[in-house]
Every structure is written in structure tokens, then in C-alpha cells.
C-alpha atoms as a PDB file:
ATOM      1  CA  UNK A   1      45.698 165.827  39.461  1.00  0.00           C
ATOM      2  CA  UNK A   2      44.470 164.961  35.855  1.00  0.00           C
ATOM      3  CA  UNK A   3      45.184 161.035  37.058  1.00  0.00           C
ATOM      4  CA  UNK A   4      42.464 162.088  39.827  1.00  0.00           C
ATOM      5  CA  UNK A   5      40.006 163.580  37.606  1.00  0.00           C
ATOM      6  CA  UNK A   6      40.423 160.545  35.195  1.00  0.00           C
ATOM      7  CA  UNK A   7      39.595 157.923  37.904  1.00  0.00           C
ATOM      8  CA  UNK A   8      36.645 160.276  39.163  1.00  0.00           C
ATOM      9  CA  UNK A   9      34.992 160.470  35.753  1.00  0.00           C
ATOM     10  CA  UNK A  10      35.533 156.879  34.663  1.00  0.00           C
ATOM     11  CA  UNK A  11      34.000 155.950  38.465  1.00  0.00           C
ATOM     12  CA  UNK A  12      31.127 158.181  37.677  1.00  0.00           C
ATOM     13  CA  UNK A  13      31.349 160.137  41.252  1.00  0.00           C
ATOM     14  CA  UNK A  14      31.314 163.217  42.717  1.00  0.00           C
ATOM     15  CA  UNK A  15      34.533 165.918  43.474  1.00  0.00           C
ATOM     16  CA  UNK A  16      34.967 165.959  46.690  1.00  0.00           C
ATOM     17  CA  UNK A  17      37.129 168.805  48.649  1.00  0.00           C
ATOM     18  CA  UNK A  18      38.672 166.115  51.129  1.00  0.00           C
ATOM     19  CA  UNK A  19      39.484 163.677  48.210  1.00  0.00           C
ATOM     20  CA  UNK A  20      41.390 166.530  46.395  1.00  0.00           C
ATOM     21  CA  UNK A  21      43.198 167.586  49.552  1.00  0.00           C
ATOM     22  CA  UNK A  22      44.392 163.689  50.646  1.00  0.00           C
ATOM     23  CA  UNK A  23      45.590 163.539  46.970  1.00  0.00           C
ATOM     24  CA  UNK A  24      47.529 166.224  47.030  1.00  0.00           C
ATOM     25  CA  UNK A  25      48.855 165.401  50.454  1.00  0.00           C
ATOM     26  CA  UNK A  26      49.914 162.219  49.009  1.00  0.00           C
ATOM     27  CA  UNK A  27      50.666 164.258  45.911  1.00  0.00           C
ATOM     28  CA  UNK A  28      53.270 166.551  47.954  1.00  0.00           C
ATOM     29  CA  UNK A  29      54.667 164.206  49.927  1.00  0.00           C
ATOM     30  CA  UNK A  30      58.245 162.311  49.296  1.00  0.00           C
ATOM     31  CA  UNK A  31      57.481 158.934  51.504  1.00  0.00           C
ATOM     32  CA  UNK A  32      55.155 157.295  52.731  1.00  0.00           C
ATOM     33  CA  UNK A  33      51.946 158.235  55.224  1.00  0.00           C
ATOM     34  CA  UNK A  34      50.496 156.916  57.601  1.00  0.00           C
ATOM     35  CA  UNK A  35      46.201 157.513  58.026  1.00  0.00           C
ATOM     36  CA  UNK A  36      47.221 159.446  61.314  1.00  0.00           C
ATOM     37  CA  UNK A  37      50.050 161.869  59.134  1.00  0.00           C
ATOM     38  CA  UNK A  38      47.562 162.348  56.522  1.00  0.00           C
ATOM     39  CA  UNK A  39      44.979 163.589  59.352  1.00  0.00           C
ATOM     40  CA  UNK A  40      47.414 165.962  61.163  1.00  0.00           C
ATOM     41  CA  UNK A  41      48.189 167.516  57.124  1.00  0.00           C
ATOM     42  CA  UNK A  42      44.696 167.742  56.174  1.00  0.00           C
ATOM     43  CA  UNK A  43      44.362 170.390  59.509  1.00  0.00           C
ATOM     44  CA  UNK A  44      47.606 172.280  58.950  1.00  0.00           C
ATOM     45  CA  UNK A  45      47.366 172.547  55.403  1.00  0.00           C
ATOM     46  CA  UNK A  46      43.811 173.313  54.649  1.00  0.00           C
ATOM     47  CA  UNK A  47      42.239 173.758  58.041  1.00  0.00           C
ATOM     48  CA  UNK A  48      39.836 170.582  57.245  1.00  0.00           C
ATOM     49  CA  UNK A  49      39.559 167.843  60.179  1.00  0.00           C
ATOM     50  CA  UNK A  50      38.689 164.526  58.555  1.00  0.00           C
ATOM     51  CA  UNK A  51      37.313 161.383  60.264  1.00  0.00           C
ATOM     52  CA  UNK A  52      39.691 158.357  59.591  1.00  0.00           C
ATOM     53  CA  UNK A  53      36.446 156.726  58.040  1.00  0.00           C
ATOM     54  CA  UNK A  54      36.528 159.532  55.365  1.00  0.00           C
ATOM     55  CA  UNK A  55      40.329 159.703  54.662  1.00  0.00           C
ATOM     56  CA  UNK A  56      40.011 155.024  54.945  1.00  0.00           C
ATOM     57  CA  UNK A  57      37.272 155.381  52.139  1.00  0.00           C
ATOM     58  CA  UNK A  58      39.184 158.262  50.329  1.00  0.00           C
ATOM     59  CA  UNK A  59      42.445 156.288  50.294  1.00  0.00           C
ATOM     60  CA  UNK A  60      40.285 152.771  49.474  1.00  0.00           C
ATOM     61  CA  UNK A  61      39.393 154.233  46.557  1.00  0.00           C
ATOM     62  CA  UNK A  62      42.679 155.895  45.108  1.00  0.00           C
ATOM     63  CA  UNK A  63      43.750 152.315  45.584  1.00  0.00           C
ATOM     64  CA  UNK A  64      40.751 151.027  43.562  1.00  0.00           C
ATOM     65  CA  UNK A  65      42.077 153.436  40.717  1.00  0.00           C
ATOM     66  CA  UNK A  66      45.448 152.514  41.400  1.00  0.00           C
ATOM     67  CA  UNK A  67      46.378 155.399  42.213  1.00  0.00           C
ATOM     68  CA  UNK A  68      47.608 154.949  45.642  1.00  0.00           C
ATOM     69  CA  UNK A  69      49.741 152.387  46.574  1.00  0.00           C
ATOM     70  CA  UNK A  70      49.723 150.758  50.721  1.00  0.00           C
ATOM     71  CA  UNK A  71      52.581 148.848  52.328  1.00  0.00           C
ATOM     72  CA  UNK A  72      52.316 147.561  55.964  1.00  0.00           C
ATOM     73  CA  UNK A  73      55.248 147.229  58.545  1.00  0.00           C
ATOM     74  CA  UNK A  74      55.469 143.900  60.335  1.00  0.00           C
ATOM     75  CA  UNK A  75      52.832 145.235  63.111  1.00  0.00           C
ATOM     76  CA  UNK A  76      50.322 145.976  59.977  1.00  0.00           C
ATOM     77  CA  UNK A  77      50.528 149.440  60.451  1.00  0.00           C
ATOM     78  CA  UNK A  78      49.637 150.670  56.784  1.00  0.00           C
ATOM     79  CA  UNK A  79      51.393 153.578  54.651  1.00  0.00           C
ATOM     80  CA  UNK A  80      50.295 155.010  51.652  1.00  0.00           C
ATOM     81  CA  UNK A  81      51.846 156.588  48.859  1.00  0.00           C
ATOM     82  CA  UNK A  82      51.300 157.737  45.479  1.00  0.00           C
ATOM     83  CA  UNK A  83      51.743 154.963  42.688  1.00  0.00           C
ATOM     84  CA  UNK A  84      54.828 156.073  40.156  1.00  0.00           C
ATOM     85  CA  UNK A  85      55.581 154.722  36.610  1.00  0.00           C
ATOM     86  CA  UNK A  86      58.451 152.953  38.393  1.00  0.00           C
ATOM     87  CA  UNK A  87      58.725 150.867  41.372  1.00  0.00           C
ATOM     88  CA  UNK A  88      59.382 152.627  44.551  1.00  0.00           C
ATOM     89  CA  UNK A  89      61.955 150.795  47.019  1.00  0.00           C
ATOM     90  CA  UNK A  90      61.328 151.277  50.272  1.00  0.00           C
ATOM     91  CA  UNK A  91      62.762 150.067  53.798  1.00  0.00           C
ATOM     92  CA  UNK A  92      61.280 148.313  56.761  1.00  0.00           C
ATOM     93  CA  UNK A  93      63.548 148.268  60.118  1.00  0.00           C
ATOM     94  CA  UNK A  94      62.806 144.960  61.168  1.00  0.00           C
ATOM     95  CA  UNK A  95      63.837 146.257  64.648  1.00  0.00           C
ATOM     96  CA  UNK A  96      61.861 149.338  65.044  1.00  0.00           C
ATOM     97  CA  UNK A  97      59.268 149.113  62.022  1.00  0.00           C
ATOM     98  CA  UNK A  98      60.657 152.730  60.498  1.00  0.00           C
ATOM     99  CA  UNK A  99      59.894 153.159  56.891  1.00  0.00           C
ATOM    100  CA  UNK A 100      62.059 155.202  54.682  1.00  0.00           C
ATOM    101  CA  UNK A 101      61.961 155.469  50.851  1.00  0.00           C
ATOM    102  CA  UNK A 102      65.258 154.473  49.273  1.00  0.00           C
ATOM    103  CA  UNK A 103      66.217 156.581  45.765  1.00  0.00           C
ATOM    104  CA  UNK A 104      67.987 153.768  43.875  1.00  0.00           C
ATOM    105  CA  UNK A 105      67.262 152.771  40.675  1.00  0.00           C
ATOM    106  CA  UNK A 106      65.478 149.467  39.656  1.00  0.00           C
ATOM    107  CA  UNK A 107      66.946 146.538  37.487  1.00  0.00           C
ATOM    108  CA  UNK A 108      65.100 145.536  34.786  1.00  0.00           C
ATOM    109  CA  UNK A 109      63.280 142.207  36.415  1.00  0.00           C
ATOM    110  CA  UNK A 110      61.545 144.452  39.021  1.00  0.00           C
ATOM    111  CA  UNK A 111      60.182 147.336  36.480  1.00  0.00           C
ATOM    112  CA  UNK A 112      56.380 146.376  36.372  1.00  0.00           C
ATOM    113  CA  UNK A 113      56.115 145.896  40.156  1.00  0.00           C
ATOM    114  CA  UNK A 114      54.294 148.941  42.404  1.00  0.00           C
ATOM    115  CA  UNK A 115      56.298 148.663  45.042  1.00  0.00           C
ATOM    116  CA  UNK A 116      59.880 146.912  46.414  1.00  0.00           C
ATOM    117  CA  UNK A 117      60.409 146.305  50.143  1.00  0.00           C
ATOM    118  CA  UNK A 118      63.457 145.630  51.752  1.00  0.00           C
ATOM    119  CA  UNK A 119      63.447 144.422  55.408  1.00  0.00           C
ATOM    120  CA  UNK A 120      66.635 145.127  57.007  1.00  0.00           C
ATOM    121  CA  UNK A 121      67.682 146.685  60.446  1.00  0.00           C
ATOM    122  CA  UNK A 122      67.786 150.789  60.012  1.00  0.00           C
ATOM    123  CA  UNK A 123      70.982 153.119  60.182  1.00  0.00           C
ATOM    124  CA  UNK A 124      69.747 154.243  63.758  1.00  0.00           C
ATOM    125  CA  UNK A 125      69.499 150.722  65.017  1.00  0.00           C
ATOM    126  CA  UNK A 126      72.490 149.476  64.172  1.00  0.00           C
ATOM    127  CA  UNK A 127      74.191 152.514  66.057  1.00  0.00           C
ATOM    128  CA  UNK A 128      72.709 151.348  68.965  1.00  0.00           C
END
């Protein structure tokens, strides 16, 4: 939250109650979200139902402040996660476009990047 309150001051805007709850949506969450996931939270969690205008412009600017991170499946469907001092890996089915985040650890050539996407054909789609 401090990284939040950073990028708010240094952008000179308001605190918002649906910026604060997206973040720590994003904040709580292991993977990666979709605009529609991060809807569905906002109204379980805290009872607040968001236009996707307000969570697009909310999540635009996290990115501005790099805060937020997006990756898009091969149909352009975008997911959003929080950035991370280290690269995240994650990867895309290239048969049924499912996203998972994969905990393994980084060599040193990749260390500076945001993000690390692997497309390969899932677990579940192989089985198949």
C-alpha cells in the first residue's frame, strides 16, 4: 500500500475508495486478473459494484506508476497483476488461452524484465 500512496502523491490526485480496493485485489491475489475477476471481487469483497470504465482507468493508471503489470493471451484478452522486484513467469496455453503463474526462479539475463511468458500447450490439454 505505501507503493500506492507514493504514486498518488507524486501524481498529485485524490484517494479514491475503488482505487484502494482494485489494489488490494491485485494486492491479494497470487495470478493474474482479468477486468471481469476484478469486478466480481470488488462486489464480494467490499460490496462496491464498479463500472469497467472505473476499474480500465484505475488499472491505466497503476500501470502509469508501474505498479501494475498487463499481459494479453493470443485473443488479447488482458490480465493484470501486481509488478514484483523480480520477473514473474507466467504461461499461455496456446490451445485454450489459460494463464497460470509459474514459481520458478529467474536466470540472471531475464532479472530486469516485468514479466516472462511462456507459450506452450497446458497440463489439461495435453491430457486430452
Amino acid at each position: 500500500m505505501n507503493r500506492l500512496q507514493k504514486c498518488i502523491d507524486r501524481k498529485r490526485v485524490n484517494s479514491s475508495r475503488p482505487r484502494e480496493a482494485i489494489y488490494k485485489i491485485l494486492l491479494n491475489s497470487k495470478g493474474c486478473l482479468t477486468v471481469g475477476e476484478i469486478a466480481k471481487k470488488l462486489l464480494e469483497q467490499y460490496g462496491q459494484k464498479a463500472s469497467t470504465n472505473t476499474i480500465y482507468r484505475h488499472l491505466r493508471f497503476f500501470i502509469d506508476c508501474e505498479l501494475v503489470f498487463m499481459i494479453q493471451d493470443d485473443l488479447k484478452k488482458a490480465y493484470y497483476f501486481l509488478c514484483a522486484d523480480e520477473a514473474k513467469i507466467f504461461s499461455i496455453c496456446t490451445k485454450c488461452n489459460k494463464i497460470e503463474n509459474l514459481e520458478v526462479n529467474v536466470c540472471s539475463e531475464f532479472k530486469d524484465a516485468d514479466c516472462i511468458t511462456i507459450h506452450e500447450i497446458c497440463q489439461e490439454c495435453k491430457q486430452v
